[in-house]
N, C-alpha and C. Protein backbone atom coordinates (compact mmCIF):
# COMPACT_ATOMS: atom_id res chain seq x y z
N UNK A 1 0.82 -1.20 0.00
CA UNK A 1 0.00 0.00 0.00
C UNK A 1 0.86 1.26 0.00
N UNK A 2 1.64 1.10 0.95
CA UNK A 2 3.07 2.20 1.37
C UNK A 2 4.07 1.89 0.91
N UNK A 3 4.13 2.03 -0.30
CA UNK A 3 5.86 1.55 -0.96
C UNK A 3 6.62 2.44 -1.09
N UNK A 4 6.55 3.72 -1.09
CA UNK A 4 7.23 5.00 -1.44
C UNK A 4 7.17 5.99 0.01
N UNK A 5 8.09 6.08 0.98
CA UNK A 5 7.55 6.35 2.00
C UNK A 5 8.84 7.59 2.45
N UNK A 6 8.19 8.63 2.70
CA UNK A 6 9.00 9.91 3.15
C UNK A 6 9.18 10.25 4.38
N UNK A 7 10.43 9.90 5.37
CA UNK A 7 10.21 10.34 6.75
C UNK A 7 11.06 11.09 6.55
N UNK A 8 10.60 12.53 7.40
CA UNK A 8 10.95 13.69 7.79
C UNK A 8 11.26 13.30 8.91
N UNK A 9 13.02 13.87 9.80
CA UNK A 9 13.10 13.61 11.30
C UNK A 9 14.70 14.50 10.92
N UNK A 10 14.69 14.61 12.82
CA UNK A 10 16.28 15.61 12.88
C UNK A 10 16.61 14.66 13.70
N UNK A 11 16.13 13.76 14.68
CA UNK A 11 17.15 12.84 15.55
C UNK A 11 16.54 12.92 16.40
N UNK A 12 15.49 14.07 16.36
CA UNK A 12 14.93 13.96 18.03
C UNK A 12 14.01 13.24 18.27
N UNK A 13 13.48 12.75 19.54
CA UNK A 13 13.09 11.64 20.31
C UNK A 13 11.68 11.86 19.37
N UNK A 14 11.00 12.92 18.63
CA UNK A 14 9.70 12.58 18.33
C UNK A 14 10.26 12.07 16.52
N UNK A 15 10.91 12.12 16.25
CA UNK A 15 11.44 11.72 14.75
C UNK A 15 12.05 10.41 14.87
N UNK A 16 12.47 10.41 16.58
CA UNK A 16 12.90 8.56 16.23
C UNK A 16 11.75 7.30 16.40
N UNK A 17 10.32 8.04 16.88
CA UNK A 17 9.02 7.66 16.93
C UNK A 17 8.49 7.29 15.50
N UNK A 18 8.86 8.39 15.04
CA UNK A 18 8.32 8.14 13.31
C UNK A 18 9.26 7.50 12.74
N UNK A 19 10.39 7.62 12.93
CA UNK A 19 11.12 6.44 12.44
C UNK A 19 10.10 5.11 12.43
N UNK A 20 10.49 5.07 13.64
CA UNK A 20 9.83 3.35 14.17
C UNK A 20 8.34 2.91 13.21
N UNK A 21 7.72 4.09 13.53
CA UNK A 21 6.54 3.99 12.29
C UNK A 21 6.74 3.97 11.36
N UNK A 22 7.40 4.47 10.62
CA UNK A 22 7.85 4.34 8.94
C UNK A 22 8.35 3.10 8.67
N UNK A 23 9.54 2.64 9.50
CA UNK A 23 9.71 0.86 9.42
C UNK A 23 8.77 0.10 9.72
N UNK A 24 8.05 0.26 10.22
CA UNK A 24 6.32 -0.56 10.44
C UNK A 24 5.79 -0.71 9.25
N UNK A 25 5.52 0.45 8.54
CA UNK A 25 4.73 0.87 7.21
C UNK A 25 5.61 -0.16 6.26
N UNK A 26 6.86 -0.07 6.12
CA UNK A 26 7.73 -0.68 5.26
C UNK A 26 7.96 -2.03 5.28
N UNK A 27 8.08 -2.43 6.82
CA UNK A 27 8.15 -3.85 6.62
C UNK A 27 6.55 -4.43 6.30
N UNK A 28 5.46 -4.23 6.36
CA UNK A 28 4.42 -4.45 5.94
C UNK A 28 3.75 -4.28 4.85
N UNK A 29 4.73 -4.10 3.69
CA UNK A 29 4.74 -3.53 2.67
C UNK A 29 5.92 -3.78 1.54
N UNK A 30 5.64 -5.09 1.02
CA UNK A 30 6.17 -6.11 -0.05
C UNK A 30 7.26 -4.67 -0.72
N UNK A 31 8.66 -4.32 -0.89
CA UNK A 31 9.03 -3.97 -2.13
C UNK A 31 9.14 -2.42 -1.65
N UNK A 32 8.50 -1.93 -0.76
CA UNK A 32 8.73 -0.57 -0.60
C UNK A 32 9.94 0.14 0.02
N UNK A 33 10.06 1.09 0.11
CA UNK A 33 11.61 1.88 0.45
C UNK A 33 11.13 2.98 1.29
N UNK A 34 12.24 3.78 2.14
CA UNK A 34 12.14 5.29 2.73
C UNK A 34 13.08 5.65 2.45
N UNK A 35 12.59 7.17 1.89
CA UNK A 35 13.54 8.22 1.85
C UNK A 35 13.92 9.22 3.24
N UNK A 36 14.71 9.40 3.47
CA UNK A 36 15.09 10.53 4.91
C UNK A 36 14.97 11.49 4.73
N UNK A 37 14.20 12.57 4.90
CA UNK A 37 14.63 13.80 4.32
C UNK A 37 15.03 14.25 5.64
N UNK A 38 16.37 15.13 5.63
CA UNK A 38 16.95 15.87 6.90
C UNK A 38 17.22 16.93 6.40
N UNK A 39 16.35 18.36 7.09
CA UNK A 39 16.50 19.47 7.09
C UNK A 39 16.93 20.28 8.23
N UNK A 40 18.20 21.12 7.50
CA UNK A 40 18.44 21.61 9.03
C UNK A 40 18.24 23.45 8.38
N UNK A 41 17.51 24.15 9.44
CA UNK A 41 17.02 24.86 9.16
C UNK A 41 18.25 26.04 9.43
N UNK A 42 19.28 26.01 9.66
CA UNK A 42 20.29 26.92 9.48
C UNK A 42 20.79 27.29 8.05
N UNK A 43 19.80 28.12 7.63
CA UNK A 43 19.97 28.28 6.16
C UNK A 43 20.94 29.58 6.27
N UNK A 44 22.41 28.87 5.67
CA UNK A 44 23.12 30.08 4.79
C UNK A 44 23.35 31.43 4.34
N UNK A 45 24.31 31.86 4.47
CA UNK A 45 23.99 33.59 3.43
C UNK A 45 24.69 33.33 2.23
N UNK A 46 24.44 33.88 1.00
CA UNK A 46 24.93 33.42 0.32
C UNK A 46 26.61 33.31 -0.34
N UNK A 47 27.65 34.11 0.60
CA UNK A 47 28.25 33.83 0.70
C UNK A 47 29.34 32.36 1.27
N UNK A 48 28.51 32.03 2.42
CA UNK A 48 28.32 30.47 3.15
C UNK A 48 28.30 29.55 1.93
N UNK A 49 26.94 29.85 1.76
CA UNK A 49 26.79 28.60 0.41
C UNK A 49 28.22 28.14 -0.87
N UNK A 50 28.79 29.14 -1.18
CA UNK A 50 29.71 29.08 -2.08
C UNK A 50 31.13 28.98 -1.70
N UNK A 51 31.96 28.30 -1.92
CA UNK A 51 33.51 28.74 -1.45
C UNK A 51 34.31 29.22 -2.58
N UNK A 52 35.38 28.83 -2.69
CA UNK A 52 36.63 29.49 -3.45
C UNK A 52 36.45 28.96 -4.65
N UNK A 53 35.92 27.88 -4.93
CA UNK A 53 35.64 26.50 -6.02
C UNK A 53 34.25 26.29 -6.32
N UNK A 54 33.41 27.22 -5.79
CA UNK A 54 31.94 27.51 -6.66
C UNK A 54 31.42 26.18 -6.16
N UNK A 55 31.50 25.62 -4.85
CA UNK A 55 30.85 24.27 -4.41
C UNK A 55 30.01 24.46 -3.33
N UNK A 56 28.79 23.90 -3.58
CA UNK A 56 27.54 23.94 -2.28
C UNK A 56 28.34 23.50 -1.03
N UNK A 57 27.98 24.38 -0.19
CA UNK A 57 27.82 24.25 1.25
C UNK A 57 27.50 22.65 1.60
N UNK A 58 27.98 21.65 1.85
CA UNK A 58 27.73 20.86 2.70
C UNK A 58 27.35 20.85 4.31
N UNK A 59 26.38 20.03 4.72
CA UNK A 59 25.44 19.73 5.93
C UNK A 59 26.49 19.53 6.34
N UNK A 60 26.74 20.25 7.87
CA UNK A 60 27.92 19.61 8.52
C UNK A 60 27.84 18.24 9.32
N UNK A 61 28.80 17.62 9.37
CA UNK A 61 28.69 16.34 9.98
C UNK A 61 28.10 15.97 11.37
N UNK A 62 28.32 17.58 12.00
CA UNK A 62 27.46 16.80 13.28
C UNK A 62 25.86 16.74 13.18
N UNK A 63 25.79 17.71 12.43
CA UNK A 63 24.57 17.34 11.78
C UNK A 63 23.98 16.36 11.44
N UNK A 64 24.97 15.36 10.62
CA UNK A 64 24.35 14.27 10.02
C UNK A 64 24.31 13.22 10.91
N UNK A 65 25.20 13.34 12.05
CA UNK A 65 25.46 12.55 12.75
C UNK A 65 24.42 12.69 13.78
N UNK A 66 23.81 13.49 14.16
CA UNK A 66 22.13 13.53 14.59
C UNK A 66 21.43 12.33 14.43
N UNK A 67 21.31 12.28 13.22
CA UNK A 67 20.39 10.97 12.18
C UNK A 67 20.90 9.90 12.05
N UNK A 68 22.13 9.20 12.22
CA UNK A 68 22.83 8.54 12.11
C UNK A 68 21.93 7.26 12.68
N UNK A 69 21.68 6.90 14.00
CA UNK A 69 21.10 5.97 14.60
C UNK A 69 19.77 5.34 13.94
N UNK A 70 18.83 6.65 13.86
CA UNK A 70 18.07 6.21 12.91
C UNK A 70 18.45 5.69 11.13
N UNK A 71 19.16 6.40 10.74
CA UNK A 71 19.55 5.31 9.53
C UNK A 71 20.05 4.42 9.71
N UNK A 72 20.74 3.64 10.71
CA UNK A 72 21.37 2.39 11.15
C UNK A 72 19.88 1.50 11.42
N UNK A 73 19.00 2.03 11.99
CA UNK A 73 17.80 1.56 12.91
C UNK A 73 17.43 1.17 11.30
N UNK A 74 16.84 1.98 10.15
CA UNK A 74 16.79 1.50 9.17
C UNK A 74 17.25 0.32 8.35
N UNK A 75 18.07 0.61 8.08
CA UNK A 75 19.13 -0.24 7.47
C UNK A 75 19.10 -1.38 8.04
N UNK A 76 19.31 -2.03 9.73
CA UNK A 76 19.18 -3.20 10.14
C UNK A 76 18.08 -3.68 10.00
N UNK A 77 16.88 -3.26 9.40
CA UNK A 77 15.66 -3.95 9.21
C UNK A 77 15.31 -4.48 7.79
N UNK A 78 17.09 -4.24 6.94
CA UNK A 78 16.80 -4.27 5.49
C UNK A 78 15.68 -3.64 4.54
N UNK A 79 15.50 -2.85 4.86
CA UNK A 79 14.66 -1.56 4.10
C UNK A 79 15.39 -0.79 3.58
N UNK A 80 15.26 -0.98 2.29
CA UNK A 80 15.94 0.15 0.93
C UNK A 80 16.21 1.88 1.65
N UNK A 81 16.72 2.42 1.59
CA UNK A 81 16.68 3.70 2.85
C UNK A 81 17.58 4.67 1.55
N UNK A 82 16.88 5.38 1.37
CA UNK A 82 17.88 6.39 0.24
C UNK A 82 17.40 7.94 1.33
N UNK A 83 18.66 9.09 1.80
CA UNK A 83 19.13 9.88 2.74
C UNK A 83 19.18 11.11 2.41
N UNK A 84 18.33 12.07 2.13
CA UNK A 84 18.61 13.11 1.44
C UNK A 84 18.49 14.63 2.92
N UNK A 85 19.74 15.15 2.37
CA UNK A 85 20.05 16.40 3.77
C UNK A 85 19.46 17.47 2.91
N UNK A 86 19.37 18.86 3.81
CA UNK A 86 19.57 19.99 2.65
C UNK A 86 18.47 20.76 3.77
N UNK A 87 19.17 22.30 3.53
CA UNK A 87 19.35 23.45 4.22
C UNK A 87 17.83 24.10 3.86
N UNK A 88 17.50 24.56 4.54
CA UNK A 88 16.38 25.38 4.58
C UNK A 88 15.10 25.09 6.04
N UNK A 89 14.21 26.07 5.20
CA UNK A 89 13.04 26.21 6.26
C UNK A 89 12.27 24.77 6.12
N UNK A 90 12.34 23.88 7.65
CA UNK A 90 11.72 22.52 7.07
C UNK A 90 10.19 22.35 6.64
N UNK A 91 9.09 22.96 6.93
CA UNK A 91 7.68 22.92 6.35
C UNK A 91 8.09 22.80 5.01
N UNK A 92 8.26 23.90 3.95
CA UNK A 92 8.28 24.05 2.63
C UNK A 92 8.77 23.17 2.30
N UNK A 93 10.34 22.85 2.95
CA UNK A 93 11.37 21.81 2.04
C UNK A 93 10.80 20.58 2.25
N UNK A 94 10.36 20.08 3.37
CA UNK A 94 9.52 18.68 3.05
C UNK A 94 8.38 18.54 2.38
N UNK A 95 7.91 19.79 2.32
CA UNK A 95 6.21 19.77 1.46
C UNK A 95 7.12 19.62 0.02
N UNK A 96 8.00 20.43 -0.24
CA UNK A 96 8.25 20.50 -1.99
C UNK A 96 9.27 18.80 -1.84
N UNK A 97 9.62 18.09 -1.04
CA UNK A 97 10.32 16.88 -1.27
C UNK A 97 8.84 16.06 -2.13
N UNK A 98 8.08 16.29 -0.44
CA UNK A 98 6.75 15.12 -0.90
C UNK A 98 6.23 15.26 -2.20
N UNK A 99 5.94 16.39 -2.56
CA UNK A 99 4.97 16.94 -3.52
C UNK A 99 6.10 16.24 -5.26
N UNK A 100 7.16 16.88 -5.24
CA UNK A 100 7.60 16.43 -6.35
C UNK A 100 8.55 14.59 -6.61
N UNK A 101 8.60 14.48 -5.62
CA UNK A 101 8.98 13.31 -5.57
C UNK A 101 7.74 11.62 -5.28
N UNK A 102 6.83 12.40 -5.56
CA UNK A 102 5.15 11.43 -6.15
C UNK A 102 4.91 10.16 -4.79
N UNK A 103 5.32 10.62 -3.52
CA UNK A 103 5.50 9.41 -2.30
C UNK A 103 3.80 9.14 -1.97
N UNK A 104 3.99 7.65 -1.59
CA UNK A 104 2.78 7.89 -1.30
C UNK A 104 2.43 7.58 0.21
N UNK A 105 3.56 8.30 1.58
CA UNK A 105 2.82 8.69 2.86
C UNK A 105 4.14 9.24 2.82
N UNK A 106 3.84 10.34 4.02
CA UNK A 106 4.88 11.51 4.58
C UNK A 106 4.59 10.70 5.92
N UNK A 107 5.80 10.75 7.01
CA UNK A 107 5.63 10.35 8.03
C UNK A 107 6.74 11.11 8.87
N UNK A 108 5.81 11.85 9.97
CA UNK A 108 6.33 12.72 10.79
C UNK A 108 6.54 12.80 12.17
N UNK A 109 7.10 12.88 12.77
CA UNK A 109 6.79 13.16 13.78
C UNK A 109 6.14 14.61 15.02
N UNK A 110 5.68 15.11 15.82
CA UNK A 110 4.81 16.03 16.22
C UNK A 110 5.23 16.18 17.51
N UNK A 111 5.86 17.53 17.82
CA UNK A 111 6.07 18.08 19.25
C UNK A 111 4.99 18.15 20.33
N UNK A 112 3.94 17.99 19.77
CA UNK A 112 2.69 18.06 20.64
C UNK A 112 2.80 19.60 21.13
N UNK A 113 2.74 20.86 20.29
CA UNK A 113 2.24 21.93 20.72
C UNK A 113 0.99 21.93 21.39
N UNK A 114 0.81 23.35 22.51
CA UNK A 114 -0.27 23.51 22.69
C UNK A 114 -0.73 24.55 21.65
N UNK A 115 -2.06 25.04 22.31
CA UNK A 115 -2.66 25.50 20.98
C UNK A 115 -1.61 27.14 20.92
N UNK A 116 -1.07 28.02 21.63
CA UNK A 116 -0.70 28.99 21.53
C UNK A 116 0.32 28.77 21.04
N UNK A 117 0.98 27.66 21.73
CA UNK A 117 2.48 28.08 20.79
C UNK A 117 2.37 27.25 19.39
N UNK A 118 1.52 26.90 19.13
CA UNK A 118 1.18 26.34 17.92
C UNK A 118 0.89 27.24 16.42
N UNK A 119 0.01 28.47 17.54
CA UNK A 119 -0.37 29.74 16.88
C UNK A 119 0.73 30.89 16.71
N UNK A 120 1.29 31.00 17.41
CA UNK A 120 2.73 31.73 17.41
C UNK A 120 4.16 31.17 16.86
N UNK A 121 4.04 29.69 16.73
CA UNK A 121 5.45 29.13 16.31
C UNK A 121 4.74 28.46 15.12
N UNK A 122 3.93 28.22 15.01
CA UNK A 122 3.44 27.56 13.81
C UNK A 122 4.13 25.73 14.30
N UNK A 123 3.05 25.09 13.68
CA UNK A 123 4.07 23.50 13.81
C UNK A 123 4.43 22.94 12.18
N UNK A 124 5.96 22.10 12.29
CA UNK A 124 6.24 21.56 11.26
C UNK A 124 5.15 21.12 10.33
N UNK A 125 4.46 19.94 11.26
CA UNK A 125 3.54 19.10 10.81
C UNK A 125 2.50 19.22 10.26
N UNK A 126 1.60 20.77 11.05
CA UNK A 126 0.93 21.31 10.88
C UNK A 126 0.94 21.35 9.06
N UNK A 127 1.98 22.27 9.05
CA UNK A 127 2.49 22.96 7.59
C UNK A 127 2.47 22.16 6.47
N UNK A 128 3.14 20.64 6.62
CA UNK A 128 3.17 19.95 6.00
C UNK A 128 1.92 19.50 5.83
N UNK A 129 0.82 18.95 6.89
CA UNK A 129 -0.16 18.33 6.57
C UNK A 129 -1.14 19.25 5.36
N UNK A 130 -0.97 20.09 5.97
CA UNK A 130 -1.61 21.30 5.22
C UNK A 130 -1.87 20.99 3.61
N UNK A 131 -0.02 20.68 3.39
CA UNK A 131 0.21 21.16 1.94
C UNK A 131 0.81 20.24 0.88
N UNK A 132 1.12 18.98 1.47
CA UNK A 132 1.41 17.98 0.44
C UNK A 132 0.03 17.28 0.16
N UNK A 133 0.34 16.57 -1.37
CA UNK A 133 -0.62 16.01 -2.03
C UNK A 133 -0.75 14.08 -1.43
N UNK A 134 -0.40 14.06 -0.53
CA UNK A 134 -0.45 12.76 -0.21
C UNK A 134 -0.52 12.37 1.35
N UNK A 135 -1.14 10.90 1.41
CA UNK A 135 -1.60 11.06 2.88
C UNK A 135 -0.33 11.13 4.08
N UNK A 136 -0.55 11.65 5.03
CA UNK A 136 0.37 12.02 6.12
C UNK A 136 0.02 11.57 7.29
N UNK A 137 1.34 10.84 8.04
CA UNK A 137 1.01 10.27 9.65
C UNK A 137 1.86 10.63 10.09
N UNK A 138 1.27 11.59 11.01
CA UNK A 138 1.77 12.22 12.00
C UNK A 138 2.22 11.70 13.75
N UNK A 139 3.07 11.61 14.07
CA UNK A 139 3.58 10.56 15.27
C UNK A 139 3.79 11.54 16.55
N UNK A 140 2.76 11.25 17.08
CA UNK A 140 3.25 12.01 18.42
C UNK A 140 3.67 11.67 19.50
């Protein structure tokens, strides 16, 4: 049903929840794969972005190393796991992953705002549920 499956997570305890759910979805699900999307929202000036050799800014490693456990957690369950990083504001950048990359569930995890700071900080999930074309489970 879930063969094409998008988890959004930074490492934290509610993204290693959706982890766990996304390998649920996958192992129950003949042939399917997850993609990682890891956004770290320390977006660049555009000087940052470029060096001496006209080369993108790479995610720094401790960064990646955040996620690390969970792609291991992956991987030992033999699930196809393809890892994609990249800088920006995470609502949009996971809505434009889901949206052009044709998945068919986003799987998130959810800070459990209350309603104010929900209204004032806005939530990831929120944003996303909002705005991709495909169904979304949200892990709280």
């Amino acid at each position: 049903m879930f063969k094409k499956i998008l988890l959004a997570g930074d490492g934290s305890p509610h993204s290693i929840r959706a982890c766990e759910k996304a390998i649920y979805l996958a192992k129950h699900t003949e042939g399917s794969s997850i993609t990682f999307i890891h956004v770290v929202d320390d977006v660049p000036s555009q000087a940052d972005v470029m060096d001496a050799e006209m080369r993108p800014r790479d995610i720094p490693d401790h960064r990646k190393a955040r996620i690390l456990p969970l792609q291991q957690k992956i991987e030992s369950e033999n699930i196809s796991l393809n890892v994609k990083h990249a800088f920006g504001e995470p609502g949009p950048t996971i809505v434009r992953e889901a949206n052009d990359g044709n998945y068919d569930v986003v799987v998130i995890g959810s800070r459990g705002l209350n309603q104010f700071q929900q209204m004032v900080l806005g939530s990831v999930s929120h944003k996303v549920a909002k705005r991709v074309h495909c169904p979304i489970l949200i892990v709280k």
